[in-house]
N, C-alpha and C. Protein backbone atom coordinates (compact mmCIF):
# COMPACT_ATOMS: atom_id res chain seq x y z
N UNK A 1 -1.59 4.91 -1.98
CA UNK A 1 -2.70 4.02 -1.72
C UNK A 1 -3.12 3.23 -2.95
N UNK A 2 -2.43 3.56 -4.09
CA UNK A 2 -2.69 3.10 -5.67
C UNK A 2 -2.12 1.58 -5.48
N UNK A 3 -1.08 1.42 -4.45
CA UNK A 3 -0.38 0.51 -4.89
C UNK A 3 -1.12 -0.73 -4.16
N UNK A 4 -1.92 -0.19 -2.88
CA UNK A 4 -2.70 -1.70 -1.82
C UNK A 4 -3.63 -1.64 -2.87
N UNK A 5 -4.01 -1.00 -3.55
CA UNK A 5 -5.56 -1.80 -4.39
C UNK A 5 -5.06 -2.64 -5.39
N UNK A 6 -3.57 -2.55 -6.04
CA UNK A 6 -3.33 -3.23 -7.00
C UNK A 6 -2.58 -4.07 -6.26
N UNK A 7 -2.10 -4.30 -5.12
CA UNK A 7 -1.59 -5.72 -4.76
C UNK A 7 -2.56 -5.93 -4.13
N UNK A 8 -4.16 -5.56 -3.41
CA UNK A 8 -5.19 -6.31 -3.51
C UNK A 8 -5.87 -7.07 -4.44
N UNK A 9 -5.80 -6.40 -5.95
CA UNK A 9 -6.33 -6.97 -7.33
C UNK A 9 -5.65 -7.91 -7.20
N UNK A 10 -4.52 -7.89 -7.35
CA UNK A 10 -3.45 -9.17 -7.58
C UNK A 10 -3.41 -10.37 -6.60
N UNK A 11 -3.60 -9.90 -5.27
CA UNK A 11 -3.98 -11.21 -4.41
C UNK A 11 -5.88 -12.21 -4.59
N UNK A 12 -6.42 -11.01 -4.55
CA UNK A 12 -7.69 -11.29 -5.33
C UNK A 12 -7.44 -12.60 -6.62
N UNK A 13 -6.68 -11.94 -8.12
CA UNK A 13 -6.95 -12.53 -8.73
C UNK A 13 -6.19 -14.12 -8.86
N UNK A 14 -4.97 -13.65 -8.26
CA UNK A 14 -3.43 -15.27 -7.68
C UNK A 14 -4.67 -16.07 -6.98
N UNK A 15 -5.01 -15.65 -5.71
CA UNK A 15 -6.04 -16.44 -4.89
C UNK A 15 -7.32 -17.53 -5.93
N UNK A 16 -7.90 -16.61 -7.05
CA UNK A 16 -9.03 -17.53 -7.04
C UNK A 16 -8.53 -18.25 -8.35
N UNK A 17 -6.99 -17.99 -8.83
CA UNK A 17 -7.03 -18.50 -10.54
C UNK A 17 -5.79 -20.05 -9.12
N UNK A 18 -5.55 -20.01 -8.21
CA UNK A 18 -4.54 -21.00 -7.48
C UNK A 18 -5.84 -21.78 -6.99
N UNK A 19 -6.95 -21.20 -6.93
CA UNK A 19 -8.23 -22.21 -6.27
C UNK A 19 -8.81 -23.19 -7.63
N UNK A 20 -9.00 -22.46 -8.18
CA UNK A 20 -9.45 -23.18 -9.76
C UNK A 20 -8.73 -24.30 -10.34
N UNK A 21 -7.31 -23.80 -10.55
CA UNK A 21 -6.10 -24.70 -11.24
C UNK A 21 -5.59 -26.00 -10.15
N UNK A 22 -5.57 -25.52 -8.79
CA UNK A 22 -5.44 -27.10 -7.80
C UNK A 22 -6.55 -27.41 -8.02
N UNK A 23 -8.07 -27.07 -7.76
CA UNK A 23 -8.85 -27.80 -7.83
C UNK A 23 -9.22 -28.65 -9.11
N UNK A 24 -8.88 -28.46 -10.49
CA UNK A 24 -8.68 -29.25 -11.67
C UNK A 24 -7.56 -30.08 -11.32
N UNK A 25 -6.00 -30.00 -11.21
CA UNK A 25 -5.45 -31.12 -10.71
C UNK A 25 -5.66 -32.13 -9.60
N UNK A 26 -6.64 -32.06 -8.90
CA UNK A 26 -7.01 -32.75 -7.60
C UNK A 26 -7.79 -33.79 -8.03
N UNK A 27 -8.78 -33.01 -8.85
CA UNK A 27 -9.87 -33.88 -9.48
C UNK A 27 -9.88 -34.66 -11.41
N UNK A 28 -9.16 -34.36 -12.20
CA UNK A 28 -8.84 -34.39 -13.27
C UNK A 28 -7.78 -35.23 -13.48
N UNK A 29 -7.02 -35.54 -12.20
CA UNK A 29 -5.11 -36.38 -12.38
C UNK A 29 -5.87 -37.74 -11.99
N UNK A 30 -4.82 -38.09 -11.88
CA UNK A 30 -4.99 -40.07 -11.53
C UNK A 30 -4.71 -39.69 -10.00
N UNK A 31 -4.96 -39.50 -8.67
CA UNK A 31 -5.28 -39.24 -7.22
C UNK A 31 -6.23 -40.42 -7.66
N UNK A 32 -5.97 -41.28 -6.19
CA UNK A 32 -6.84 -42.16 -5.87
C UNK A 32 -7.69 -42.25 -4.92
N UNK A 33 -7.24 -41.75 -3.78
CA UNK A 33 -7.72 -41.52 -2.60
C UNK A 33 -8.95 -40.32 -2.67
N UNK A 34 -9.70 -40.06 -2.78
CA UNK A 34 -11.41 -38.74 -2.56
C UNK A 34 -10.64 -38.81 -1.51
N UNK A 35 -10.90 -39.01 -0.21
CA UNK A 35 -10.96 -38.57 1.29
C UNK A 35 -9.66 -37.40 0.95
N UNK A 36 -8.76 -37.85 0.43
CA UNK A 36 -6.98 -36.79 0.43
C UNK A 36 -7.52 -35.90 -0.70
N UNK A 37 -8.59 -36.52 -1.63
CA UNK A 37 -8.35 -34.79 -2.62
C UNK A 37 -9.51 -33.79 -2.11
N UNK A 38 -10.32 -34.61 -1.32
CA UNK A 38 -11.64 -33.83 -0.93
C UNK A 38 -10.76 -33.16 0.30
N UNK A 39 -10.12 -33.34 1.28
CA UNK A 39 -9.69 -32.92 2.37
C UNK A 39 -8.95 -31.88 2.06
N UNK A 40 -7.24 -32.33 0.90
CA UNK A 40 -6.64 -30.86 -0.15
C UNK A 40 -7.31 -29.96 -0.31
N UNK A 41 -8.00 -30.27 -0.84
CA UNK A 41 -9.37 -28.94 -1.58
C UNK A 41 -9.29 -28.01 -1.14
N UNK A 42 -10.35 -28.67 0.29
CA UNK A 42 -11.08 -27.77 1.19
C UNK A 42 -10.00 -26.73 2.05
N UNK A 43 -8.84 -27.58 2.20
CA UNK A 43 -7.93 -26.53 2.94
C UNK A 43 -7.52 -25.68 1.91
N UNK A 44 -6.90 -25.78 0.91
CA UNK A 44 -6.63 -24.75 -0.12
C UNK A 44 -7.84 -23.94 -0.68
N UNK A 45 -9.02 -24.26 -0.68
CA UNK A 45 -10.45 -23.23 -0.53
C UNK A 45 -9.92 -22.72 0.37
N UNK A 46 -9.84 -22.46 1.67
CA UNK A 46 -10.04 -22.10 2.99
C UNK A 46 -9.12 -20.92 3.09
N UNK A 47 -7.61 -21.40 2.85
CA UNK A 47 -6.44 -20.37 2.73
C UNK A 47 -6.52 -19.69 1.61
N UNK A 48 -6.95 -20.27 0.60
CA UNK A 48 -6.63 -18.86 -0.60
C UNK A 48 -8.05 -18.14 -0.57
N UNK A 49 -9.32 -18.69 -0.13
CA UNK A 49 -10.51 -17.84 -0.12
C UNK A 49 -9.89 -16.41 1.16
N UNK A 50 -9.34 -16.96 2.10
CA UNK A 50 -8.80 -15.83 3.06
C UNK A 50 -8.18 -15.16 2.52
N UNK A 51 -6.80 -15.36 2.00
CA UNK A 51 -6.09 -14.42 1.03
C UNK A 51 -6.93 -13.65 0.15
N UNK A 52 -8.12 -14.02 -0.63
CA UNK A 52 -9.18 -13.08 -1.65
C UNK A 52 -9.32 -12.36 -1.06
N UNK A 53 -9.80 -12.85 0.54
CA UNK A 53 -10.92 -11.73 1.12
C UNK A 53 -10.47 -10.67 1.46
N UNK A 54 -8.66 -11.23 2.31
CA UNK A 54 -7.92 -10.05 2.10
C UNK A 54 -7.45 -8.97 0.90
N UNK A 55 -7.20 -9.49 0.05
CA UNK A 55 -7.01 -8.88 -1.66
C UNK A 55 -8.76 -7.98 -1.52
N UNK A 56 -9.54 -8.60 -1.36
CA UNK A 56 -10.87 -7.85 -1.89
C UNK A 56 -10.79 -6.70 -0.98
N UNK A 57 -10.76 -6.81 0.68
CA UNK A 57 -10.56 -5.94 1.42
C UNK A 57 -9.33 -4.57 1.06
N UNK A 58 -8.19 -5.08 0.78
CA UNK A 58 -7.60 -4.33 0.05
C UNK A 58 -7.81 -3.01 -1.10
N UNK A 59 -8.69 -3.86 -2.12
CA UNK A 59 -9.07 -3.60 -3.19
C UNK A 59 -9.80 -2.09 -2.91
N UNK A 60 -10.89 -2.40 -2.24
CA UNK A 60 -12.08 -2.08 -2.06
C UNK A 60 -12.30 -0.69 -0.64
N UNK A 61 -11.46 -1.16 0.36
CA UNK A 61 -11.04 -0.20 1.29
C UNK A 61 -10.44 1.58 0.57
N UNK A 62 -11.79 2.45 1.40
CA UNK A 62 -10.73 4.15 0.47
C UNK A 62 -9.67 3.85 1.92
N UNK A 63 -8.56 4.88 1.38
CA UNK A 63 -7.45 5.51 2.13
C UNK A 63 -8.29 6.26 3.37
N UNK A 64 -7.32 6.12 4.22
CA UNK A 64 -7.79 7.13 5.76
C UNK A 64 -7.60 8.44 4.93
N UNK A 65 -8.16 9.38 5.76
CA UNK A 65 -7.48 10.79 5.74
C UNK A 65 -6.22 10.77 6.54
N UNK A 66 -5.23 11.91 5.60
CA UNK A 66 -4.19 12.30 6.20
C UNK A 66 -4.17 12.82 7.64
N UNK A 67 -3.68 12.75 8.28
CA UNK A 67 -3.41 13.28 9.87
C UNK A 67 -3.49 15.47 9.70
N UNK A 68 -2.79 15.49 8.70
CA UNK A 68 -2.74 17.08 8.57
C UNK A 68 -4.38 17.14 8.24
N UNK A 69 -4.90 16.85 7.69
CA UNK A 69 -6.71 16.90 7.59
C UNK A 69 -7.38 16.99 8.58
N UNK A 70 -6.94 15.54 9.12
CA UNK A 70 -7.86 15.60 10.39
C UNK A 70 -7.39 16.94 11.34
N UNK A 71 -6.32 17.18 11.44
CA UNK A 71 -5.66 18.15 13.18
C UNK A 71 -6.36 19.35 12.00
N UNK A 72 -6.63 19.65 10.89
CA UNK A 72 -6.56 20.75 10.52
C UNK A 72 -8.64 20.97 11.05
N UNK A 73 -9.55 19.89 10.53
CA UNK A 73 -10.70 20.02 11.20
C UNK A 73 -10.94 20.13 12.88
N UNK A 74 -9.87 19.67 13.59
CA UNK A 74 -9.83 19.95 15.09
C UNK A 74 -9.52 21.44 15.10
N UNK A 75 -8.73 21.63 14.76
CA UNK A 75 -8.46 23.22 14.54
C UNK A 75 -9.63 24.17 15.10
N UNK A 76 -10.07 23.91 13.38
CA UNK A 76 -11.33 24.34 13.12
C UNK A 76 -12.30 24.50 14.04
N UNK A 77 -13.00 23.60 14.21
CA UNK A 77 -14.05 23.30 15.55
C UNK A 77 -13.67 23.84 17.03
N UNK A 78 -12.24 23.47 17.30
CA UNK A 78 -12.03 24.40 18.66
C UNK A 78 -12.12 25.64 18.46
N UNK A 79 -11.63 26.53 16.88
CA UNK A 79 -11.70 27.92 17.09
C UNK A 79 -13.61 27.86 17.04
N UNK A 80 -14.37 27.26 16.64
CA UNK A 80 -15.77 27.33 16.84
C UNK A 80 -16.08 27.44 18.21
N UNK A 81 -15.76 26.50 18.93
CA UNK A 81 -16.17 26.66 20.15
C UNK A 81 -15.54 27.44 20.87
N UNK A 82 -14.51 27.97 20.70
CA UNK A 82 -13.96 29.50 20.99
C UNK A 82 -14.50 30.55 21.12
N UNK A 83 -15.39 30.56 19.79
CA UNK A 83 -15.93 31.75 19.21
C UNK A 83 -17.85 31.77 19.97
N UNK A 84 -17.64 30.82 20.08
CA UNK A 84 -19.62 29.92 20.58
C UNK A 84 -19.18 30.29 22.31
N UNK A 85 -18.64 30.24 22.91
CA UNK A 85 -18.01 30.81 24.05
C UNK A 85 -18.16 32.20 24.37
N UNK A 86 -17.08 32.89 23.48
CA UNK A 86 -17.06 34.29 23.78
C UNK A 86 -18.29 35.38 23.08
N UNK A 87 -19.04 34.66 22.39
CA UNK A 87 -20.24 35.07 21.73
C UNK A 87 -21.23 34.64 23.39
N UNK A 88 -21.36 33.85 23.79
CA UNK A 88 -22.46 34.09 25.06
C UNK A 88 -21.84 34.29 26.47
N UNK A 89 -20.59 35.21 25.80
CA UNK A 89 -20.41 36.00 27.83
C UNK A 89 -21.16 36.81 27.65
């Protein structure tokens, strides 16, 4: 699970340093047209802010429990109610 938080970090950090660096060439180059660099932008905001959110989600998400955990607390609890049973015959 070490490895989704660090290819979350990494989509996280690709995502907002690819939002920054187009958005300086969009606005900083000789582009003539605003309507085409304002329109660029916003779609490349749009897709790499998704990609962050995924990277952040990544990041930030703990691991499930293992399956042997969980069946091992089912276990558990049925022998409870086993026992919560044959305790009030």
């Amino acid at each position: 699970m070490a490895s989704d938080k660090a290819i979350g970090l990494l989509l996280l950090v690709i995502s907002i340093l690819v939002i920054v660096v187009y958005g300086y060439a969009l606005f900083f180059t000789s582009y003539s047209l605003l309507l085409l660099e304002v329109t660029a932008f916003v779609i490349v905001v749009v897709v790499f802010g998704v990609l962050a959110w995924i990277g952040y989600t990544l990041a930030t998400t703990p691991p499930p429990k293992p399956i042997e955990e969980i069946e091992k607390e089912l276990e558990e609890e049925l022998k409870k109610l086993e026992e919560d049973q044959r305790s009030s015959e």
